[in-house]
C-alpha atoms as a PDB file:
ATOM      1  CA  UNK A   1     115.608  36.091 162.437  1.00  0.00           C
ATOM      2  CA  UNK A   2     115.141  38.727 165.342  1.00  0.00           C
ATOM      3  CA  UNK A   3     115.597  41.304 163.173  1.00  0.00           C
ATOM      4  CA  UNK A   4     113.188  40.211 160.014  1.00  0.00           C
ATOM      5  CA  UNK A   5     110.358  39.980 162.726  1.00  0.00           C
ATOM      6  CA  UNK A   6     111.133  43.858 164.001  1.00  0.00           C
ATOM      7  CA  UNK A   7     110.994  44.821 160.608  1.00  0.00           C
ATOM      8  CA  UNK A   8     107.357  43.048 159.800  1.00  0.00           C
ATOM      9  CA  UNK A   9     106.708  44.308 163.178  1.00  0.00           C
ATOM     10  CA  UNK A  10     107.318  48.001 162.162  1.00  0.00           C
ATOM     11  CA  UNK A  11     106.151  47.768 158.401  1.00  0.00           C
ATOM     12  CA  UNK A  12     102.595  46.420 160.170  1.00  0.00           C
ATOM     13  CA  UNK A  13     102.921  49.643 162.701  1.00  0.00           C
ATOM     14  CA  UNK A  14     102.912  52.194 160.053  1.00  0.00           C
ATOM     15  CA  UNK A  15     100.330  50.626 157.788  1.00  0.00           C
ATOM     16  CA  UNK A  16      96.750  51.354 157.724  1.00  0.00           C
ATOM     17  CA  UNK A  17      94.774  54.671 157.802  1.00  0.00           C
ATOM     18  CA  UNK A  18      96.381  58.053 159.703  1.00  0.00           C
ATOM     19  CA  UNK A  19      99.906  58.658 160.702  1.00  0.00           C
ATOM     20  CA  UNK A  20     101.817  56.480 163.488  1.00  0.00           C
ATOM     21  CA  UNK A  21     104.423  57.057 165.858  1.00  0.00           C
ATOM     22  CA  UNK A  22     106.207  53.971 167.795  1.00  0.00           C
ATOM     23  CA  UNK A  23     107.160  54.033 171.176  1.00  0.00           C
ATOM     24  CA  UNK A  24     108.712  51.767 173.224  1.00  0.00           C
ATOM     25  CA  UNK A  25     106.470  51.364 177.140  1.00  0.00           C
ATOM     26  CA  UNK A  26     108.697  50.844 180.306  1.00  0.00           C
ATOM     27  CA  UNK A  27     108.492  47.000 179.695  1.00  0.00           C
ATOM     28  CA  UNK A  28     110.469  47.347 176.754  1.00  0.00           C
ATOM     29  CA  UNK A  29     108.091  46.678 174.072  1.00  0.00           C
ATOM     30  CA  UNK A  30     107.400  48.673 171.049  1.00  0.00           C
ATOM     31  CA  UNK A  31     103.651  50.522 171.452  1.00  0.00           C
ATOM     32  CA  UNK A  32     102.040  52.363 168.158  1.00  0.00           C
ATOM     33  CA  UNK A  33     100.082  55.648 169.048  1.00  0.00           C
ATOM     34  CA  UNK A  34      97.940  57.625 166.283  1.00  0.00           C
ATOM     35  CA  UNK A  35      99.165  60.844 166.005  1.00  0.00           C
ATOM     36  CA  UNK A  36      96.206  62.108 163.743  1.00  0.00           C
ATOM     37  CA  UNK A  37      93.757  59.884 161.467  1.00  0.00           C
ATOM     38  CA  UNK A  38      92.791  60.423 158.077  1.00  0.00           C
ATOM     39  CA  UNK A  39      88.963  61.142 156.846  1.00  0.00           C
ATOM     40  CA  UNK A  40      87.620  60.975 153.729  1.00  0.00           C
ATOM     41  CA  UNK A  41      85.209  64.074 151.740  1.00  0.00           C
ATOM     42  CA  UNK A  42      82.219  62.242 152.515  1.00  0.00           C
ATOM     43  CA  UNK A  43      82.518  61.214 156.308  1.00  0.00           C
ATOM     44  CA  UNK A  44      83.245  64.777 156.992  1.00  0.00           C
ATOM     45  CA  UNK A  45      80.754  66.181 155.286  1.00  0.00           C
ATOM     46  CA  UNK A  46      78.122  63.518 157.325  1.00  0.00           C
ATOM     47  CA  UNK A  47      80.147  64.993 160.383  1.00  0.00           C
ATOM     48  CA  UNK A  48      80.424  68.612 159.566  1.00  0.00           C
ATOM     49  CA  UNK A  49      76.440  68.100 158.615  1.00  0.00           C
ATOM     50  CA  UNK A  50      75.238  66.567 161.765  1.00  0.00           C
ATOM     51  CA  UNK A  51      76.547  69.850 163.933  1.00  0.00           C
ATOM     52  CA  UNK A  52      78.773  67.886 165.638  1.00  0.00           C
ATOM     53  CA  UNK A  53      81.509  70.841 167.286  1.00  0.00           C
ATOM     54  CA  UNK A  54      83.844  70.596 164.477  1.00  0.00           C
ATOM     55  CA  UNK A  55      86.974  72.761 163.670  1.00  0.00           C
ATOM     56  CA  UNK A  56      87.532  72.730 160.199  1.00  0.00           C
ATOM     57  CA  UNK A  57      90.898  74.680 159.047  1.00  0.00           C
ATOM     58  CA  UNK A  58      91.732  75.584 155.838  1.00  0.00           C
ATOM     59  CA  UNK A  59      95.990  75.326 155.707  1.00  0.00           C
ATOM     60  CA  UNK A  60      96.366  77.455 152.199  1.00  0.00           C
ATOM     61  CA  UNK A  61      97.579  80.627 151.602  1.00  0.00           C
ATOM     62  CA  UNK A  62      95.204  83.854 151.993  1.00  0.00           C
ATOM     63  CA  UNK A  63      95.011  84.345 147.767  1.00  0.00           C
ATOM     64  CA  UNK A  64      94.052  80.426 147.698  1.00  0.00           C
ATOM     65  CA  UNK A  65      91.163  80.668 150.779  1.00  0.00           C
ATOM     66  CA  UNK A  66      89.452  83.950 148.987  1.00  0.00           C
ATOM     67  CA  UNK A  67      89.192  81.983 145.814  1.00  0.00           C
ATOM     68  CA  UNK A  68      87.183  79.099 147.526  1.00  0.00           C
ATOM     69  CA  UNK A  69      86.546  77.169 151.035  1.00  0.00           C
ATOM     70  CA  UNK A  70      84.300  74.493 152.512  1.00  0.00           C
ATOM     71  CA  UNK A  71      81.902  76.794 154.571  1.00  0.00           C
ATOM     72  CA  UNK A  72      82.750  77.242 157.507  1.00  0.00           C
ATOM     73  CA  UNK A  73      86.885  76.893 157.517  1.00  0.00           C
ATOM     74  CA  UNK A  74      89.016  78.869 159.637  1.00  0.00           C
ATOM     75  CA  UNK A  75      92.105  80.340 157.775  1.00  0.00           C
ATOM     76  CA  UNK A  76      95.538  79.140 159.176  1.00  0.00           C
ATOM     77  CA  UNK A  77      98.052  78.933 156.751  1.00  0.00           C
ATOM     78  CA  UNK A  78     100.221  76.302 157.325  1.00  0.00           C
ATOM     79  CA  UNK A  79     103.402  78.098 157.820  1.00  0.00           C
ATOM     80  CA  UNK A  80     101.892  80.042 161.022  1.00  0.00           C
ATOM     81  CA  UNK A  81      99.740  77.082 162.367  1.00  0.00           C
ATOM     82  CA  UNK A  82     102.244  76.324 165.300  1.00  0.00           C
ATOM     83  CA  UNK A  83     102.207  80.100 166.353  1.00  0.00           C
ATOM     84  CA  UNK A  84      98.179  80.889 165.813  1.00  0.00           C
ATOM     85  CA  UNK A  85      96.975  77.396 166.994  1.00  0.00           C
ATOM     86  CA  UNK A  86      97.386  78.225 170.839  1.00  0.00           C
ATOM     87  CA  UNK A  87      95.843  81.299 169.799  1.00  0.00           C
ATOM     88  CA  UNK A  88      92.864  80.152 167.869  1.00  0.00           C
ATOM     89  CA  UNK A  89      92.403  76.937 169.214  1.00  0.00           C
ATOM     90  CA  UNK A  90      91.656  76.914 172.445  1.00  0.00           C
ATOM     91  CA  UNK A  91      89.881  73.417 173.058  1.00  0.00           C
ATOM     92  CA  UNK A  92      92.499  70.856 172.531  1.00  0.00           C
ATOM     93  CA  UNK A  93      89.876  68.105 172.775  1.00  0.00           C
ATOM     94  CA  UNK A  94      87.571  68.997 169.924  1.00  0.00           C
ATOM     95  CA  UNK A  95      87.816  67.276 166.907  1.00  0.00           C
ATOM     96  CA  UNK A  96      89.859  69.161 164.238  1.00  0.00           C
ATOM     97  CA  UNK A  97      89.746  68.982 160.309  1.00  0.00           C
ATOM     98  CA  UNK A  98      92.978  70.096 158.383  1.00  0.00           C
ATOM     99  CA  UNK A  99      92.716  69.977 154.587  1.00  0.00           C
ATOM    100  CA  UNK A 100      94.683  72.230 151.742  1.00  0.00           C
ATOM    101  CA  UNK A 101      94.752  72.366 147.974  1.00  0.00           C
ATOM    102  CA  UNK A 102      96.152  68.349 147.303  1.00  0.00           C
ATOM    103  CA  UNK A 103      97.021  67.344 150.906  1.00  0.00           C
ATOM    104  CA  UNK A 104     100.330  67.535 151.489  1.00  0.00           C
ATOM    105  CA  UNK A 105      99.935  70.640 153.885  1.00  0.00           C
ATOM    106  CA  UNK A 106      97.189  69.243 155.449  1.00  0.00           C
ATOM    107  CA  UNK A 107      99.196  66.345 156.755  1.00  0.00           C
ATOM    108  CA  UNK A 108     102.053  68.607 157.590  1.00  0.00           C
ATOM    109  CA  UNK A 109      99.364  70.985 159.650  1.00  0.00           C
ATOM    110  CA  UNK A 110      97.565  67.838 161.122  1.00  0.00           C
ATOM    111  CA  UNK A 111     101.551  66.487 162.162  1.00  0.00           C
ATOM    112  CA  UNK A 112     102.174  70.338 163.674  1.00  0.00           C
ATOM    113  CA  UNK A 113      98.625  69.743 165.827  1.00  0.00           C
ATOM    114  CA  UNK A 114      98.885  66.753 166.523  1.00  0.00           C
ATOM    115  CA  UNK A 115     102.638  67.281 168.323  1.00  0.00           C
ATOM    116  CA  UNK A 116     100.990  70.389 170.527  1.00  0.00           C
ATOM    117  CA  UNK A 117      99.038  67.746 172.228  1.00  0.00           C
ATOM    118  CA  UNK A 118      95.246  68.366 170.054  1.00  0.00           C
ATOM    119  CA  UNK A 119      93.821  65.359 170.919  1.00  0.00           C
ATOM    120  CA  UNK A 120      91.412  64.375 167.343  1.00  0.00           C
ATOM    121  CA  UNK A 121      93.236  65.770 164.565  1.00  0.00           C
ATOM    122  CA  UNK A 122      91.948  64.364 160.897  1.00  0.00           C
ATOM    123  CA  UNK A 123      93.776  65.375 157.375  1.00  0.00           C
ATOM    124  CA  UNK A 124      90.774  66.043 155.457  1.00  0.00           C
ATOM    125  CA  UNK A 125      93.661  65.994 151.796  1.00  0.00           C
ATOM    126  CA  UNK A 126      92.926  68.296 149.285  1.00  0.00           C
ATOM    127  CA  UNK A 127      89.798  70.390 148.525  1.00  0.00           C
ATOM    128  CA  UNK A 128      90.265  69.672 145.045  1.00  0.00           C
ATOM    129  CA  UNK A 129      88.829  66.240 146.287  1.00  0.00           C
ATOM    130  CA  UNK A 130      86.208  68.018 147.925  1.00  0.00           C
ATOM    131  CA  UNK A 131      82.848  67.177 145.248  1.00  0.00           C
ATOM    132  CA  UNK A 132      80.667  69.362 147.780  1.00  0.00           C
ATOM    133  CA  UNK A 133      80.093  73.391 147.085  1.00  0.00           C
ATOM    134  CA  UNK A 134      82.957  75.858 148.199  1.00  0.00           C
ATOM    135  CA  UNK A 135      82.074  79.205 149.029  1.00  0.00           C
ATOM    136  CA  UNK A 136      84.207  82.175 147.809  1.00  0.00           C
END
């Protein structure tokens, strides 16, 4: 019985929007923490529209960047985000949008940020869910 409820415990823990890790506090109990949260096209366009401090990276390769971007994207491919992010990213407080070509670097990147201590990370997915212009 014990162990049913820890696994309904856990399968509620990592359900729901963004990723989760557990932890268990000094009382013994297991505590969920947000490692980074997921946003969708349109709430960060609203965001990236209102001039709200916003870092948005783009996690693709150089070739895949030059043919197309949201405006205003910083280039950090994905395999060198751990090495340029202390670098480039100074702020660790500032809110911080990943996103690639289909998402599956993005929440790799966001992951990578998220465990050098940048405090709002979102996976924006894939630009080719992006229905907004790109520049080139």
């Amino acid at each position: 019985m014990i162990y049913i409820i820890a696994v309904i415990l856990l399968v509620g823990l990592f359900s729901g929007c963004g990723s989760r890790s557990v932890e268990i506090n000094k009382e013994g109990t297991i505590e969920k923490k947000i490692i980074f949260s997921s946003i969708t096209p349109e709430e960060a366009k609203k965001r990236l529209d209102s001039k709200e401090e916003i870092i948005l990276i783009d996690v693709r390769s150089k070739e895949e960047y030059e043919s197309g971007h949201i405006e205003g994207a910083m280039l950090i491919p994905v395999d060198t985000i751990e090495i340029e992010a202390e670098k480039k990213l100074k702020d660790k407080e500032v809110p911080i949008f990943v996103y690639c070509r289909s998402g599956n670097r993005s929440a790799i990147a966001a992951n990578i940020l998220a465990s050098l201590e940048y405090k709002n990370v979102y996976d924006l997915g894939g630009i080719n869910d992006w229905p907004y212009e790109i520049v080139k």
